[in-house]
C-alpha atoms as a PDB file:
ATOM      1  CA  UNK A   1     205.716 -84.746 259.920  1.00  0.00           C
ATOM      2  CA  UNK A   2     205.800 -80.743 259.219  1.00  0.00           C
ATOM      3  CA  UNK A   3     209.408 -79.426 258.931  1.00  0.00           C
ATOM      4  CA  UNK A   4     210.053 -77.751 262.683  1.00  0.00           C
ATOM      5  CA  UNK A   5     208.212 -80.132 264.748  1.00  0.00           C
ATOM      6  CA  UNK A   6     210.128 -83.217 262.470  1.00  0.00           C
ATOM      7  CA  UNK A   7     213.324 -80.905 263.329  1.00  0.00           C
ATOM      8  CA  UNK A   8     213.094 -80.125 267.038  1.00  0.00           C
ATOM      9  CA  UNK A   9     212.305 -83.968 267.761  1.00  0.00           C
ATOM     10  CA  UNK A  10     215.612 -85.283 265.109  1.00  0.00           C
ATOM     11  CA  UNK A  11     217.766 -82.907 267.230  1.00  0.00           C
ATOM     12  CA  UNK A  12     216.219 -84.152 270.524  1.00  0.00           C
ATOM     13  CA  UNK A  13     216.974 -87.578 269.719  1.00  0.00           C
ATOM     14  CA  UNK A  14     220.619 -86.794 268.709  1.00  0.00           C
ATOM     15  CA  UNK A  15     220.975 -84.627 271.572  1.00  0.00           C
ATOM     16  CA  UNK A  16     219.637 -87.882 274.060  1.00  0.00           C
ATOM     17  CA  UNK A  17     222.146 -90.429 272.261  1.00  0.00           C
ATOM     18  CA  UNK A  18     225.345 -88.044 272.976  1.00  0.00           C
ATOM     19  CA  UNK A  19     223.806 -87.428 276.455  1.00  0.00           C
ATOM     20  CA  UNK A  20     223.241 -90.909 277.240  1.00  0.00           C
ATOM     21  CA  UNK A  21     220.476 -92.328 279.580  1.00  0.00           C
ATOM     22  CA  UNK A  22     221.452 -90.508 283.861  1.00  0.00           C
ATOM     23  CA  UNK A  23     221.699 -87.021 283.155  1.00  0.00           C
ATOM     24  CA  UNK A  24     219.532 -84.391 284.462  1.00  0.00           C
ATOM     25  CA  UNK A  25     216.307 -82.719 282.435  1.00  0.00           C
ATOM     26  CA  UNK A  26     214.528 -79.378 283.592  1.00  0.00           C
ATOM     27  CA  UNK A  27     211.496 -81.804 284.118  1.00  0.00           C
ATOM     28  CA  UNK A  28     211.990 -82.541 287.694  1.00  0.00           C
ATOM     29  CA  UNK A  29     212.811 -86.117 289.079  1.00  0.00           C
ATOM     30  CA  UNK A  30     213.354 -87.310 285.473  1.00  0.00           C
ATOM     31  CA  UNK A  31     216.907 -88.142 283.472  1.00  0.00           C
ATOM     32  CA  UNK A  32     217.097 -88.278 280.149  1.00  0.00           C
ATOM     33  CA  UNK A  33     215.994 -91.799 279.898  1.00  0.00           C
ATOM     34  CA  UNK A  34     212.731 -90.684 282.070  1.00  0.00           C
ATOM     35  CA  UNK A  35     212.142 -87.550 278.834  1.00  0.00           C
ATOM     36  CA  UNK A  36     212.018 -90.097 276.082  1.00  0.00           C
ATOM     37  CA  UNK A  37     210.261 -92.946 277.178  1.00  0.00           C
ATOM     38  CA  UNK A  38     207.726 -90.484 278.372  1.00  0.00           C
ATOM     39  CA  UNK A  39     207.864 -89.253 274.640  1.00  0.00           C
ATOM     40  CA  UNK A  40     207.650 -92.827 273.370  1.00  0.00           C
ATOM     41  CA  UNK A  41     204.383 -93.352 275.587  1.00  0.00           C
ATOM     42  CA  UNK A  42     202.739 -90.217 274.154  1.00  0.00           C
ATOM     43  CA  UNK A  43     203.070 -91.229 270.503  1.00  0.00           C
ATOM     44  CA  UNK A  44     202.418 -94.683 271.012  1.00  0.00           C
ATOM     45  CA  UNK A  45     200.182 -94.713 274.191  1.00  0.00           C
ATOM     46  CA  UNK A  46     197.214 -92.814 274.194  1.00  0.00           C
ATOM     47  CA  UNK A  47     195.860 -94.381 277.406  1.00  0.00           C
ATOM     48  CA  UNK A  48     199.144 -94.742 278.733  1.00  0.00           C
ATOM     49  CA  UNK A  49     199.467 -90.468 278.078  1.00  0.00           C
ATOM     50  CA  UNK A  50     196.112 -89.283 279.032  1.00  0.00           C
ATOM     51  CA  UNK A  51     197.076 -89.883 282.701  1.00  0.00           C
ATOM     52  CA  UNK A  52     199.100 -86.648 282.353  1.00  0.00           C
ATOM     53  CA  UNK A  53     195.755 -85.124 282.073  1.00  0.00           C
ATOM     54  CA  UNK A  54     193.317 -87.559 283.839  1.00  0.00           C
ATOM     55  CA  UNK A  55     193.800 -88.267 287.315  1.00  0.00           C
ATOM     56  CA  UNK A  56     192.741 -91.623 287.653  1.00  0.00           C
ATOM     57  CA  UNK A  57     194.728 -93.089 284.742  1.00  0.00           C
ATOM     58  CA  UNK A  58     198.289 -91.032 286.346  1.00  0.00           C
ATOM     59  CA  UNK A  59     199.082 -93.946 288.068  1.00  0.00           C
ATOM     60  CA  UNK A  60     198.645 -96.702 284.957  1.00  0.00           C
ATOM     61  CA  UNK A  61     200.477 -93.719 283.086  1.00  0.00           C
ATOM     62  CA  UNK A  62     203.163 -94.049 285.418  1.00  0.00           C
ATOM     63  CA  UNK A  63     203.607 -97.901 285.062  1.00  0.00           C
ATOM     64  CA  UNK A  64     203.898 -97.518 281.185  1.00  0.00           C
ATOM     65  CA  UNK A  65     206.525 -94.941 281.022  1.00  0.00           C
ATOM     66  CA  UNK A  66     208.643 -96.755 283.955  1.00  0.00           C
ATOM     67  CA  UNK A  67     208.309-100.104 281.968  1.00  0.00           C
ATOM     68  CA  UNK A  68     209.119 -97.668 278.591  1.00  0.00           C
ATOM     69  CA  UNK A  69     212.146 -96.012 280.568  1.00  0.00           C
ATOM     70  CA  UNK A  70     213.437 -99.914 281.835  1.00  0.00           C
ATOM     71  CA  UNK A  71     214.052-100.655 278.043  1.00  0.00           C
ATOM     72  CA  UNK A  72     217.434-100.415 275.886  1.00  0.00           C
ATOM     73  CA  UNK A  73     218.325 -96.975 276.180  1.00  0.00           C
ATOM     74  CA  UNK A  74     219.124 -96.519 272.416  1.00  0.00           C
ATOM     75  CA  UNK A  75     216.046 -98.316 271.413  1.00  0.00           C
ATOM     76  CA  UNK A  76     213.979 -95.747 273.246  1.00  0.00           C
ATOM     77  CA  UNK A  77     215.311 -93.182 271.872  1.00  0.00           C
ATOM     78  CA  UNK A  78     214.985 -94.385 268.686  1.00  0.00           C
ATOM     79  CA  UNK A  79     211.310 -94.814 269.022  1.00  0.00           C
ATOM     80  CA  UNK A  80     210.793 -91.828 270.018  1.00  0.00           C
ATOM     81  CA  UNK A  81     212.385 -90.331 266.733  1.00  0.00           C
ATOM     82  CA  UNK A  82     210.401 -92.445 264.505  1.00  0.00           C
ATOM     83  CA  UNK A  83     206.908 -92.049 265.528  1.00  0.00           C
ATOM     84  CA  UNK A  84     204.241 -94.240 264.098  1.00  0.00           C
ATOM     85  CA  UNK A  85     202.115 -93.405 261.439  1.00  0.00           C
ATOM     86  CA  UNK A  86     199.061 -93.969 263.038  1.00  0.00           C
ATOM     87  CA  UNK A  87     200.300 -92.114 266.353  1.00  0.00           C
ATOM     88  CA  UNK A  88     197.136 -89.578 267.189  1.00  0.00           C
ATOM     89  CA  UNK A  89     199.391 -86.694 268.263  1.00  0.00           C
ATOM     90  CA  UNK A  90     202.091 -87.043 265.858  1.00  0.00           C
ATOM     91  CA  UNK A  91     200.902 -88.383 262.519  1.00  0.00           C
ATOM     92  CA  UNK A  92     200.561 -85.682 259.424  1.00  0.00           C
ATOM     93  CA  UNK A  93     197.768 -84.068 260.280  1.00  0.00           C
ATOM     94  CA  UNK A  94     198.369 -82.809 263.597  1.00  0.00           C
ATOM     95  CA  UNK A  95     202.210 -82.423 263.783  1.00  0.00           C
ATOM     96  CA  UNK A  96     202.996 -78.806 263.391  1.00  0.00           C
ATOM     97  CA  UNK A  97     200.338 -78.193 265.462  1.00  0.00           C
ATOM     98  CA  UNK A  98     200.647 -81.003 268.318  1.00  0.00           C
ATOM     99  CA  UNK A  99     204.676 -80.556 268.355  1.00  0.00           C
ATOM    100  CA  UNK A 100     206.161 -77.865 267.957  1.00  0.00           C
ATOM    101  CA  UNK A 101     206.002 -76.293 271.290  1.00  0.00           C
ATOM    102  CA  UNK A 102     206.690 -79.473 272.825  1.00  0.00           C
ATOM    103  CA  UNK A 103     209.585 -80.767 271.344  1.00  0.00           C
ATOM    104  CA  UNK A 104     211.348 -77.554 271.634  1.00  0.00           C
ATOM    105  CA  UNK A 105     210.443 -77.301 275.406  1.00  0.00           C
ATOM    106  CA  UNK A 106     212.124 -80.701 275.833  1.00  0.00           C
ATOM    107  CA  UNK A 107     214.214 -80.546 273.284  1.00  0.00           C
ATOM    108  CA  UNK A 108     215.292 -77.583 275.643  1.00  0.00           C
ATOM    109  CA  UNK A 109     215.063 -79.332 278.671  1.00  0.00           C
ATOM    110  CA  UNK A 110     217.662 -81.629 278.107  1.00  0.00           C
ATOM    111  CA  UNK A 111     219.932 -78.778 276.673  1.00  0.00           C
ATOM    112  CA  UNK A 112     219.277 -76.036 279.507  1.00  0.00           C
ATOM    113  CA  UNK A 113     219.969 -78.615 282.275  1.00  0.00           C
ATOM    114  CA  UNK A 114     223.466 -79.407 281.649  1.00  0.00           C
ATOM    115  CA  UNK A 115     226.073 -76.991 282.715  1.00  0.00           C
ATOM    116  CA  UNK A 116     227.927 -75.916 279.143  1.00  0.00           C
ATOM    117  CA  UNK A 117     224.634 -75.181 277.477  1.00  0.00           C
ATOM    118  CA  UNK A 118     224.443 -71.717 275.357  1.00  0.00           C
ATOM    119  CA  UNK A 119     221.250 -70.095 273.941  1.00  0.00           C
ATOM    120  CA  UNK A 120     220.454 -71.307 269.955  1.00  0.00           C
ATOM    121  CA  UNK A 121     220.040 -68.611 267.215  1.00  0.00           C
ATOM    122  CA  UNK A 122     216.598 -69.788 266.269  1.00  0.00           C
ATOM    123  CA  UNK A 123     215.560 -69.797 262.222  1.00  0.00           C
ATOM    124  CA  UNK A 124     213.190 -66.848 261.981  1.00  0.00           C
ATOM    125  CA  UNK A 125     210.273 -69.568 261.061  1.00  0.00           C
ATOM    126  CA  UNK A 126     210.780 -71.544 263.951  1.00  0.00           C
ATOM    127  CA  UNK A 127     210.090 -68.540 266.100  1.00  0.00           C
ATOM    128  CA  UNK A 128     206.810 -67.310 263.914  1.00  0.00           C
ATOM    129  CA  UNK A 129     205.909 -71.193 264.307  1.00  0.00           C
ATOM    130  CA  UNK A 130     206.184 -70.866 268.045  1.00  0.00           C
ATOM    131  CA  UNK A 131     204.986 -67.736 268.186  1.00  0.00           C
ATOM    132  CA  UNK A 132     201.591 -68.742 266.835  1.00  0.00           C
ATOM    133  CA  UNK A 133     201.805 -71.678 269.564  1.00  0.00           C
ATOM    134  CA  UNK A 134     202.021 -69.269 272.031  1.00  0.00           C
ATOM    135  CA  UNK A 135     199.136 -67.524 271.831  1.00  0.00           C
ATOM    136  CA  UNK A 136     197.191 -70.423 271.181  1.00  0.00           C
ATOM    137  CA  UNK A 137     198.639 -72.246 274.382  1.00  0.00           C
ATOM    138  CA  UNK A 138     199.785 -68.528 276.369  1.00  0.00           C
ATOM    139  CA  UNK A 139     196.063 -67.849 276.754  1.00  0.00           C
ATOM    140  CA  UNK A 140     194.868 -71.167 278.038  1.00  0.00           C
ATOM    141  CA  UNK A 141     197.604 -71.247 280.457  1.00  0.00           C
ATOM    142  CA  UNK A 142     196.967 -67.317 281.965  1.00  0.00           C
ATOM    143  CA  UNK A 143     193.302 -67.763 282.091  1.00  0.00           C
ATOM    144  CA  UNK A 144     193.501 -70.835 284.137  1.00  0.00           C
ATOM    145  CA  UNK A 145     196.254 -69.258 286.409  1.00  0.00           C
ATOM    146  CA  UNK A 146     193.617 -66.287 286.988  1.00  0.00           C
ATOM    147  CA  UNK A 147     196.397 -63.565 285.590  1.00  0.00           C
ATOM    148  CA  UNK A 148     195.759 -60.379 283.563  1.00  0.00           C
ATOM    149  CA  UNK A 149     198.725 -60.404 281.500  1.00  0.00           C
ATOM    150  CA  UNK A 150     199.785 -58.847 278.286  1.00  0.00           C
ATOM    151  CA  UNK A 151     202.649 -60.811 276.536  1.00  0.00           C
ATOM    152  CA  UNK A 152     204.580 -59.115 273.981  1.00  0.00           C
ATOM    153  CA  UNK A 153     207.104 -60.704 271.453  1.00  0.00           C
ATOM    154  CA  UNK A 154     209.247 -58.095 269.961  1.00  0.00           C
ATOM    155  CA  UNK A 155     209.085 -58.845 266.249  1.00  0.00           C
ATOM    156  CA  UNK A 156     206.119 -60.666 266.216  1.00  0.00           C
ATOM    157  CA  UNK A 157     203.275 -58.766 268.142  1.00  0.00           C
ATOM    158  CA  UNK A 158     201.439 -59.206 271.653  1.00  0.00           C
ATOM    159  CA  UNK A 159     198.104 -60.307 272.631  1.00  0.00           C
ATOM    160  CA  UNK A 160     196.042 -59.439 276.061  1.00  0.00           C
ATOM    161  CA  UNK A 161     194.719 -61.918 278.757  1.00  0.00           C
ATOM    162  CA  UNK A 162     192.117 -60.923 281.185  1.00  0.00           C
ATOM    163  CA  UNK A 163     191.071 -57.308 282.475  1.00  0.00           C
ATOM    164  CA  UNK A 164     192.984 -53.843 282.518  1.00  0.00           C
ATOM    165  CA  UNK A 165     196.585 -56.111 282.735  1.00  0.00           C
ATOM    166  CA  UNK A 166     198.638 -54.229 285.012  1.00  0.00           C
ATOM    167  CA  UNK A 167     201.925 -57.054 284.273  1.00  0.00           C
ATOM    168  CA  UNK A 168     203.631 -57.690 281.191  1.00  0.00           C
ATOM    169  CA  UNK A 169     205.435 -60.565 280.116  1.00  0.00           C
ATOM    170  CA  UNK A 170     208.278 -59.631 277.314  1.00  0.00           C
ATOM    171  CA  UNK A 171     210.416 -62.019 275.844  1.00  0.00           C
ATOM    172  CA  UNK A 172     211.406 -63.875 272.081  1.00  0.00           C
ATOM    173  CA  UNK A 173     208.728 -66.674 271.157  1.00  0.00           C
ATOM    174  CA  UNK A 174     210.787 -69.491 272.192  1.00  0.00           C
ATOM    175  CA  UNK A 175     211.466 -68.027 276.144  1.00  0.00           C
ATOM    176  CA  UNK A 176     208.028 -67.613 276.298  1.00  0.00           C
ATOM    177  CA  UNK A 177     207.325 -70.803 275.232  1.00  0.00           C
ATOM    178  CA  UNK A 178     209.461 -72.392 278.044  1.00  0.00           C
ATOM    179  CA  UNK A 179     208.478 -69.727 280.366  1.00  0.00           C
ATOM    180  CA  UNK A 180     204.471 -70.630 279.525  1.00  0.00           C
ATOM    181  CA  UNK A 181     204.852 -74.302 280.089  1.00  0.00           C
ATOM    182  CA  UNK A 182     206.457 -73.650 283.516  1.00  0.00           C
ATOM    183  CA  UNK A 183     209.889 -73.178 283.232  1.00  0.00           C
ATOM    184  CA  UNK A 184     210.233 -69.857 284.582  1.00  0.00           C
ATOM    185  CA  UNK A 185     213.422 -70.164 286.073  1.00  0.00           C
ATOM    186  CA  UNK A 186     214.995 -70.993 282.819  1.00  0.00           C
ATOM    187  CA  UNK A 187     213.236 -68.592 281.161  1.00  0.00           C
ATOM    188  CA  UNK A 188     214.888 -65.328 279.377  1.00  0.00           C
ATOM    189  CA  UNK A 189     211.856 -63.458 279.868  1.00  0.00           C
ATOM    190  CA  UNK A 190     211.406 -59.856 281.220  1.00  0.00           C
ATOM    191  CA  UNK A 191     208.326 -59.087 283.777  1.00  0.00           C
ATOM    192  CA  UNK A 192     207.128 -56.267 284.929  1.00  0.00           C
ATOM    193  CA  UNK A 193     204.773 -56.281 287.370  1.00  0.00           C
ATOM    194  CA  UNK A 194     203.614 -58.376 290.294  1.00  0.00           C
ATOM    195  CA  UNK A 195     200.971 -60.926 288.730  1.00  0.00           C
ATOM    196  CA  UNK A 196     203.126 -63.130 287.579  1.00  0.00           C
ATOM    197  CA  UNK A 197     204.749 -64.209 290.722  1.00  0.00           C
ATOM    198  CA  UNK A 198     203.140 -66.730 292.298  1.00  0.00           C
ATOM    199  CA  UNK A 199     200.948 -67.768 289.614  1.00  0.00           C
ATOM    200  CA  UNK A 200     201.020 -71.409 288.543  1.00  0.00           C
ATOM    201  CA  UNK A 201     201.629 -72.025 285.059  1.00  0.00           C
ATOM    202  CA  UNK A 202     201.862 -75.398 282.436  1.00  0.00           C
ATOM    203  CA  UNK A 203     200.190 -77.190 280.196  1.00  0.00           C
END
């Protein structure tokens, strides 16, 4: 694994063992035990995973990650910091790429939804990192929502989705990252304009 993706999920893992298994996630309905058994199942269970994306595999999706979740707490978690070699989104080849954005985001989750968290002082690659998974992933996820958009990251630079944008989204790499994959109330984002607010957003 590629250093920030390897990072975010090490500090994730650490962050779910102090936690321990019933407290809250931004990822609604689910505790922390729910985040990294569904983390296990995407390493490990490709058609266990693809029901995030497929509708008629969601429910055998489900049954995976509950039976995942139903395990030793500490044994998920470990799992899901050692990833198999062979794992199609996290082996060597795909890591940086595949991981980055979404172990932050949940790496985030779990630190955003409990009540003494504080924003992190990110290391200037991390952000560049995420910044190039933003517009990779900040373009699919405005063109699907139908939203002319231009997204600036101070820093870093801004790229343009749709036609003649008349709302811009301003923020650092990482809120736009959570604010992208739908967390928009945790978000420390600045918006100005209207097409933003009702649009549906996520990966």
């Amino acid at each position: 694994m590629t250093a920030y993706a390897q990072r975010e999920r090490r500090l994730l893992a650490d962050l779910l063992l102090r936690l321990g298994p019933d407290e809250p996630t931004l990822c609604e309905g689910w505790t922390t035990r729910d985040l990294a058994a569904h983390l296990v199942v995407r390493d490990r269970r490709p058609d266990a995973a693809a029901g995030a994306m497929i509708g008629p595999l969601r429910s055998h999706g489900e049954r995976v990650r509950l039976r995942t979740a139903a395990r030793p707490y500490a044994d998920v978690v470990h799992e899901m910091r050692t990833p198999p070699w062979w794992s199609p989104v996290s082996n060597r080849l795909v890591d940086e790429a595949a991981n980055t954005i979404e172990f932050f985001v949940h790496h985030e989750d779990a630190r955003r939804a409990q009540p003494d968290w504080a924003p992190r002082e990110l290391d200037p690659g991390l952000e560049t990192a995420l910044w190039r998974n933003v517009k990779l992933t900040g373009r699919l996820v405005l063109r699907r929502s139908g939203t002319a958009v231009e997204v600036r990251s101070p820093g870093h630079g801004s790229f343009i989705v749709g036609d003649n944008p008349a709302t811009t989204l301003t923020g650092p790499p990482g809120e736009l990252a959570m604010f992208l994959t739908g967390r928009r109330d945790n978000a420390r984002v600045t918006i100005e304009g209207d097409g933003l607010r009702d649009a549906r957003l996520g990966l």
